[in-house]
PDB file of N, CA and C in Angstrom:
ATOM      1  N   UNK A   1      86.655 -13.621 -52.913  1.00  0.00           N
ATOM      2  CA  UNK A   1      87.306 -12.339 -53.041  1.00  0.00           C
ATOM      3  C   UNK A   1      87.322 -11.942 -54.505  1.00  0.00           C
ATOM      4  N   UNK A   2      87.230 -10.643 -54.739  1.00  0.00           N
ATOM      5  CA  UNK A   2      87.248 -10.157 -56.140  1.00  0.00           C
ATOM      6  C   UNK A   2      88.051 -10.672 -56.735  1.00  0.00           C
ATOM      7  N   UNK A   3      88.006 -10.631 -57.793  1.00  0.00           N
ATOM      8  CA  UNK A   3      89.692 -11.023 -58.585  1.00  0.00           C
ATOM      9  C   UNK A   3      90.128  -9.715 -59.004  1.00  0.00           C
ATOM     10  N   UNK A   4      89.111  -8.372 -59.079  1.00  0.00           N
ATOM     11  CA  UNK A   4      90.163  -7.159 -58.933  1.00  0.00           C
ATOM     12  C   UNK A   4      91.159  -6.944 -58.021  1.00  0.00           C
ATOM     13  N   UNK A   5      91.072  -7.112 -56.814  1.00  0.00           N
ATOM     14  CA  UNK A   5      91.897  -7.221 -55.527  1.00  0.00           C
ATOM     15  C   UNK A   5      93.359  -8.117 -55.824  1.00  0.00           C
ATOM     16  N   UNK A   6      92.895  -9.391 -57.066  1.00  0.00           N
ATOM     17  CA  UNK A   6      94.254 -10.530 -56.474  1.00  0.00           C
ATOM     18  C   UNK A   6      94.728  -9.493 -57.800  1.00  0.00           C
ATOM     19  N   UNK A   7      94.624  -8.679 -58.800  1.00  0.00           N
ATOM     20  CA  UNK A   7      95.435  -8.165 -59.620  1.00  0.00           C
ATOM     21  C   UNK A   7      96.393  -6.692 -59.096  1.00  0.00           C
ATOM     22  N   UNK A   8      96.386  -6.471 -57.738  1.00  0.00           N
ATOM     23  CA  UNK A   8      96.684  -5.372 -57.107  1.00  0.00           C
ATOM     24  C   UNK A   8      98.054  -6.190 -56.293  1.00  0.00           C
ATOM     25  N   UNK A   9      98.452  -5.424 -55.870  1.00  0.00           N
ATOM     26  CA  UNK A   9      99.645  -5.559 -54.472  1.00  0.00           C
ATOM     27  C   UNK A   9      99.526  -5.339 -53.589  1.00  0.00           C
ATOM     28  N   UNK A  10     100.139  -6.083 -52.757  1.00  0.00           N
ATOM     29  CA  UNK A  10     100.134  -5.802 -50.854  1.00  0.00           C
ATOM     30  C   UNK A  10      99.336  -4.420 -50.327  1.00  0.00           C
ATOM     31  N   UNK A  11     100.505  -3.454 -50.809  1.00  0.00           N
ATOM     32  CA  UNK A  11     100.259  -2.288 -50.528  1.00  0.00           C
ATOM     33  C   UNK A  11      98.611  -1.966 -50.718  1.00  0.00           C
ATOM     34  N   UNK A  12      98.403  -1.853 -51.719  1.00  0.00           N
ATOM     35  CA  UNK A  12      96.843  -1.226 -52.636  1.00  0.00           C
ATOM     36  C   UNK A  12      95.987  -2.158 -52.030  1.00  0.00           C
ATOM     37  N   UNK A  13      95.920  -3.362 -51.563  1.00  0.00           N
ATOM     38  CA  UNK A  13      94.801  -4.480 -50.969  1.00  0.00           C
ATOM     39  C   UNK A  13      94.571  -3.859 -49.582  1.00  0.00           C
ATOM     40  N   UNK A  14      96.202  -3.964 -49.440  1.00  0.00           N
ATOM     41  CA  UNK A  14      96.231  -3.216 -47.756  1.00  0.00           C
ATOM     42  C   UNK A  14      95.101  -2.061 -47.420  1.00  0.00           C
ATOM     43  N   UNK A  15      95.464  -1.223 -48.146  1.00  0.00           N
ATOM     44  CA  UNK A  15      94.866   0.187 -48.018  1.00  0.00           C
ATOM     45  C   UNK A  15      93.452   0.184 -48.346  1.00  0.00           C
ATOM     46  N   UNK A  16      92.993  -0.520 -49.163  1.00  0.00           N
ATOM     47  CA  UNK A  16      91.583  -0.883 -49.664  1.00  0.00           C
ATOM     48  C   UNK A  16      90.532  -1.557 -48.562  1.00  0.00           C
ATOM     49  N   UNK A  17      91.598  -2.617 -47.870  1.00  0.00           N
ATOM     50  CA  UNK A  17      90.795  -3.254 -46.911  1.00  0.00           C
ATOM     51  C   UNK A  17      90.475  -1.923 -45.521  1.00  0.00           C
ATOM     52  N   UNK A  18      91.769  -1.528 -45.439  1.00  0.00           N
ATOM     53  CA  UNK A  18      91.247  -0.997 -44.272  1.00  0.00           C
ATOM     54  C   UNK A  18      89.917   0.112 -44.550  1.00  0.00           C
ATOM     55  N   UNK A  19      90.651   0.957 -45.571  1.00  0.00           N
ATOM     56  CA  UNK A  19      89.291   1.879 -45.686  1.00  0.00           C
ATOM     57  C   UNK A  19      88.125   1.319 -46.033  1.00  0.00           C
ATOM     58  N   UNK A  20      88.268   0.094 -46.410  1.00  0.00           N
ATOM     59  CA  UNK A  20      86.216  -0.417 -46.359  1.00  0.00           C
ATOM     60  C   UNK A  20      85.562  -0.880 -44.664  1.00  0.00           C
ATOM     61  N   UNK A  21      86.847  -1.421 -44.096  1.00  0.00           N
ATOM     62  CA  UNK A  21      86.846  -1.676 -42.953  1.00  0.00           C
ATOM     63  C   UNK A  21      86.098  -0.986 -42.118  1.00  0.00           C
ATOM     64  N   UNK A  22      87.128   0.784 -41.834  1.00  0.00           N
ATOM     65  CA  UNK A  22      86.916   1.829 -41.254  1.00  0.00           C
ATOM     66  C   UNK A  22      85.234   2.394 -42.154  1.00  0.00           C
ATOM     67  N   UNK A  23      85.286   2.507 -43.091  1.00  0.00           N
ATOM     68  CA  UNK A  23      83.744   3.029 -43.854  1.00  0.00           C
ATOM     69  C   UNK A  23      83.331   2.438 -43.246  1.00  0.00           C
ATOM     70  N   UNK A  24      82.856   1.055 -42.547  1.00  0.00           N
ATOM     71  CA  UNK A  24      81.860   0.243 -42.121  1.00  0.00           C
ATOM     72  C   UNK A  24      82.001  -0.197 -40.604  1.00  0.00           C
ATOM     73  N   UNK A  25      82.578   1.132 -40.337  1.00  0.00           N
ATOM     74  CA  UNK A  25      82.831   1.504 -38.854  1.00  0.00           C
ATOM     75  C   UNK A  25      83.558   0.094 -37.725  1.00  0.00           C
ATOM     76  N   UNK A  26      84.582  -0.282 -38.117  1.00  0.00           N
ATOM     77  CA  UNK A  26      85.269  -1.608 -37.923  1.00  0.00           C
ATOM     78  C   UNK A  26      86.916  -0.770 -37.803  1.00  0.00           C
ATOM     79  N   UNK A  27      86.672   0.231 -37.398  1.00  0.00           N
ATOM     80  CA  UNK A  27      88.006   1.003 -36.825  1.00  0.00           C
ATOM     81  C   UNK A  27      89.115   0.291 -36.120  1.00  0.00           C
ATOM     82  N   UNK A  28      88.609  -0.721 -34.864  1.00  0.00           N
ATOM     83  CA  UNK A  28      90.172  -1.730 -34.478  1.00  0.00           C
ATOM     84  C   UNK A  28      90.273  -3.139 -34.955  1.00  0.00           C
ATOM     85  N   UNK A  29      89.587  -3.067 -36.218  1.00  0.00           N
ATOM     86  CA  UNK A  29      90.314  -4.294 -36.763  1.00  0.00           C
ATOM     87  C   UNK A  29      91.307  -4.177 -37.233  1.00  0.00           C
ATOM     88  N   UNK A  30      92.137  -5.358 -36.676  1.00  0.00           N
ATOM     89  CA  UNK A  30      93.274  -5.473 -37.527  1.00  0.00           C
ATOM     90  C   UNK A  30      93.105  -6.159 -38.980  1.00  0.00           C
ATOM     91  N   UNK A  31      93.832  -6.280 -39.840  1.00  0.00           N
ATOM     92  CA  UNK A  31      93.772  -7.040 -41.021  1.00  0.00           C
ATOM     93  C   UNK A  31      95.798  -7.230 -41.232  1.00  0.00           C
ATOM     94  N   UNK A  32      95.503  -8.693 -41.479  1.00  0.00           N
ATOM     95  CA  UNK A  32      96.507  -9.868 -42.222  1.00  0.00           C
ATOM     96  C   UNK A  32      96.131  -9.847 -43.815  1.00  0.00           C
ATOM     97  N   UNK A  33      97.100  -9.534 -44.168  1.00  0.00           N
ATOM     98  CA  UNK A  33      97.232  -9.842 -45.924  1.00  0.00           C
ATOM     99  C   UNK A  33      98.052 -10.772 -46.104  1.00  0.00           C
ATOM    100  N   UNK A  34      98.310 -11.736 -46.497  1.00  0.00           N
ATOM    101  CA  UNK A  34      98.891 -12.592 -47.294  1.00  0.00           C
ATOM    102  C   UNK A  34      99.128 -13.405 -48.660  1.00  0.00           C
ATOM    103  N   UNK A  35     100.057 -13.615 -48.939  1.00  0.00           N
ATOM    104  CA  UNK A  35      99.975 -14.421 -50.328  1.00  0.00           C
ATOM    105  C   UNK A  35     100.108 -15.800 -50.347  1.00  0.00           C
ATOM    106  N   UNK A  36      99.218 -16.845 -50.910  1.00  0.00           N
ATOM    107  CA  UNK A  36      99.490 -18.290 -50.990  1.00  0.00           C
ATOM    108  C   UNK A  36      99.177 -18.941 -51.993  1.00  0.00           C
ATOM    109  N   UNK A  37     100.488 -19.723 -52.489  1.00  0.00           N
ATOM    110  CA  UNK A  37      99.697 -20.256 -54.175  1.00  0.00           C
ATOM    111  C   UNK A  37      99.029 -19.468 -54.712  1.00  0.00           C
ATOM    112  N   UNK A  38      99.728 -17.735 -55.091  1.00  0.00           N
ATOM    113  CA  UNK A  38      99.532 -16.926 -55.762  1.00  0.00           C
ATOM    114  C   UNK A  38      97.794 -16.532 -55.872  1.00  0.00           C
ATOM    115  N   UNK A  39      97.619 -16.600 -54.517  1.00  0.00           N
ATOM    116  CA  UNK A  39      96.417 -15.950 -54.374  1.00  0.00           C
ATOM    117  C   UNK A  39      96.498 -15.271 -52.787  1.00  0.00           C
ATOM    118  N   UNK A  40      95.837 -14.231 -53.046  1.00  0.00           N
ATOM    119  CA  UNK A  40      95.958 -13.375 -51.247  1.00  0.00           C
ATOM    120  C   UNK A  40      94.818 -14.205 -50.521  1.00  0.00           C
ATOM    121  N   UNK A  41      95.367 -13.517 -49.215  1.00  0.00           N
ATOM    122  CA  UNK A  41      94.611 -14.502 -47.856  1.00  0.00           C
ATOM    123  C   UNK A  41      93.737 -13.581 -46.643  1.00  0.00           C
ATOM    124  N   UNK A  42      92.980 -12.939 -45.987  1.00  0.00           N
ATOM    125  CA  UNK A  42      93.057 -12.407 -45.429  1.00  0.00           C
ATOM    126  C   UNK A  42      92.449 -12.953 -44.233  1.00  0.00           C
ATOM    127  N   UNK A  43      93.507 -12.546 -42.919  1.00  0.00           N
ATOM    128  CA  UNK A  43      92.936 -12.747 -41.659  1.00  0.00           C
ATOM    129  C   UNK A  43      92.527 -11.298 -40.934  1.00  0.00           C
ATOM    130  N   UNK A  44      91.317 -11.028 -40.030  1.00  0.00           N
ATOM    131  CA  UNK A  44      91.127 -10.503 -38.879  1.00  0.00           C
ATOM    132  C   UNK A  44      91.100 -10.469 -37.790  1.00  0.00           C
ATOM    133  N   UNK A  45      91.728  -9.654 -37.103  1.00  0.00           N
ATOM    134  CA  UNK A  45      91.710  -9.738 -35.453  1.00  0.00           C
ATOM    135  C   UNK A  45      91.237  -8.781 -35.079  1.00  0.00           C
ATOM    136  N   UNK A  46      90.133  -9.219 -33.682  1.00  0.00           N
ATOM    137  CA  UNK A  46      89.531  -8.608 -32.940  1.00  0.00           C
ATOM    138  C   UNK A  46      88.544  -9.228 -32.463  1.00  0.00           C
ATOM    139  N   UNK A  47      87.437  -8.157 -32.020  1.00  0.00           N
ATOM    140  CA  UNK A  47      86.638  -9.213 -31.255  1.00  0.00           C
ATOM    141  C   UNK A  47      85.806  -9.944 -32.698  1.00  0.00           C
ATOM    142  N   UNK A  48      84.766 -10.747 -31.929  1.00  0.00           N
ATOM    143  CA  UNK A  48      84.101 -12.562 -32.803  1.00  0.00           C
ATOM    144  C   UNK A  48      83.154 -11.327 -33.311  1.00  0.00           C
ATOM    145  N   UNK A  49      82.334 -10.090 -32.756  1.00  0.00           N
ATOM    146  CA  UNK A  49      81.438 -10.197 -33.658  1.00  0.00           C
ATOM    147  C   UNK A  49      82.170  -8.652 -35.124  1.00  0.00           C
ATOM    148  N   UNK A  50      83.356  -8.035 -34.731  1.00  0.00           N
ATOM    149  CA  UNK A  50      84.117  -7.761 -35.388  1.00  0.00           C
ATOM    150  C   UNK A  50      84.287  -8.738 -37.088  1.00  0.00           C
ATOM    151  N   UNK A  51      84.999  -9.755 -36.145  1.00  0.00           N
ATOM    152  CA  UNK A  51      85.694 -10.170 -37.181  1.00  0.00           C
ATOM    153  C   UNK A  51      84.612 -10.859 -38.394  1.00  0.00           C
ATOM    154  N   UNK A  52      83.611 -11.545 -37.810  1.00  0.00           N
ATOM    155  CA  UNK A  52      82.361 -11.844 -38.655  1.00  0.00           C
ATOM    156  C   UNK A  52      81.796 -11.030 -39.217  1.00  0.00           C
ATOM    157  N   UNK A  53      81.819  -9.344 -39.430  1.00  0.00           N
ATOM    158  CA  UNK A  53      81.181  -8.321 -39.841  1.00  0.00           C
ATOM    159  C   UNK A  53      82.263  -8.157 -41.007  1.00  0.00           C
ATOM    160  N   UNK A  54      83.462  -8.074 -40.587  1.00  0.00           N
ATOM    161  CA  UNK A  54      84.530  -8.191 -41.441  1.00  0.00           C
ATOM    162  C   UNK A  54      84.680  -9.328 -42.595  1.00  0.00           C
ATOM    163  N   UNK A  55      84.175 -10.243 -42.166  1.00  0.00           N
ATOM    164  CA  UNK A  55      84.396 -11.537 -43.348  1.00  0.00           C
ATOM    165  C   UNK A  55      83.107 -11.388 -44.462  1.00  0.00           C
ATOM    166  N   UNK A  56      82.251 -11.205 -43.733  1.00  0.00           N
ATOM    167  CA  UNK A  56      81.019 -10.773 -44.461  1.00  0.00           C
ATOM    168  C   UNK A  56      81.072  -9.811 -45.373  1.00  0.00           C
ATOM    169  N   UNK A  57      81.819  -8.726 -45.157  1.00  0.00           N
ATOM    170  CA  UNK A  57      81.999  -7.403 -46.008  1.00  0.00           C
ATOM    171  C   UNK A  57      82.935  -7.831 -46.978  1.00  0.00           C
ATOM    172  N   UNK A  58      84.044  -8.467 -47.152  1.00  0.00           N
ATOM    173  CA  UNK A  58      84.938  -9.448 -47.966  1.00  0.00           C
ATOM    174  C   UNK A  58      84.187 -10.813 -48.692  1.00  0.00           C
ATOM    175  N   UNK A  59      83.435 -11.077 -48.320  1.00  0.00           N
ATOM    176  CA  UNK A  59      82.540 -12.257 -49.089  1.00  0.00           C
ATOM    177  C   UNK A  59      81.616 -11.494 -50.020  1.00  0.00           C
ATOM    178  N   UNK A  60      81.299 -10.100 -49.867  1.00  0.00           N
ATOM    179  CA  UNK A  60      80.065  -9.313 -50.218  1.00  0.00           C
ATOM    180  C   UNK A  60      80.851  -8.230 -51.294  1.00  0.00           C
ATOM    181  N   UNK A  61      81.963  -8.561 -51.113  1.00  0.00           N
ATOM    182  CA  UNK A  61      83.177  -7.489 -51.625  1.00  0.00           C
ATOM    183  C   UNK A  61      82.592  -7.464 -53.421  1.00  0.00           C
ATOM    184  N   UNK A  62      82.881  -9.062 -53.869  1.00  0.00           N
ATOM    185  CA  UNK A  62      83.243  -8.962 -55.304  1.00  0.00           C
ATOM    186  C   UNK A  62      81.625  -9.214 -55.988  1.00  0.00           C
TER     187      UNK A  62
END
């Protein structure tokens, strides 16, 4: 994940993920933000080939 992203907040990651999400036509994913040992976390839900399109676009992010 970028390290622009871990210098942002909940909110601003939040909003970032979804609209790259939705740009890349991934409209019912859900997205999990979290924080752990001061680094964010993110989970997806939905369907398997969803959520793999989704992790990919987050690996491809930074």
């Amino acid at each position: 994940m970028s390290n622009s992203l871990q210098q942002h907040g909940y909110t601003e990651i939040y909003k970032q993920l979804r609209l790259r999400m939705k740009n890349n036509g991934l409209d019912t994913i859900k997205v999990l933000v979290t924080r752990r040992a001061g680094k964010y976390q993110y989970a997806f839900t939905g369907s398997a080939e969803q959520v793999v399109k989704a992790e990919a676009i987050i690996a491809a992010w930074g």
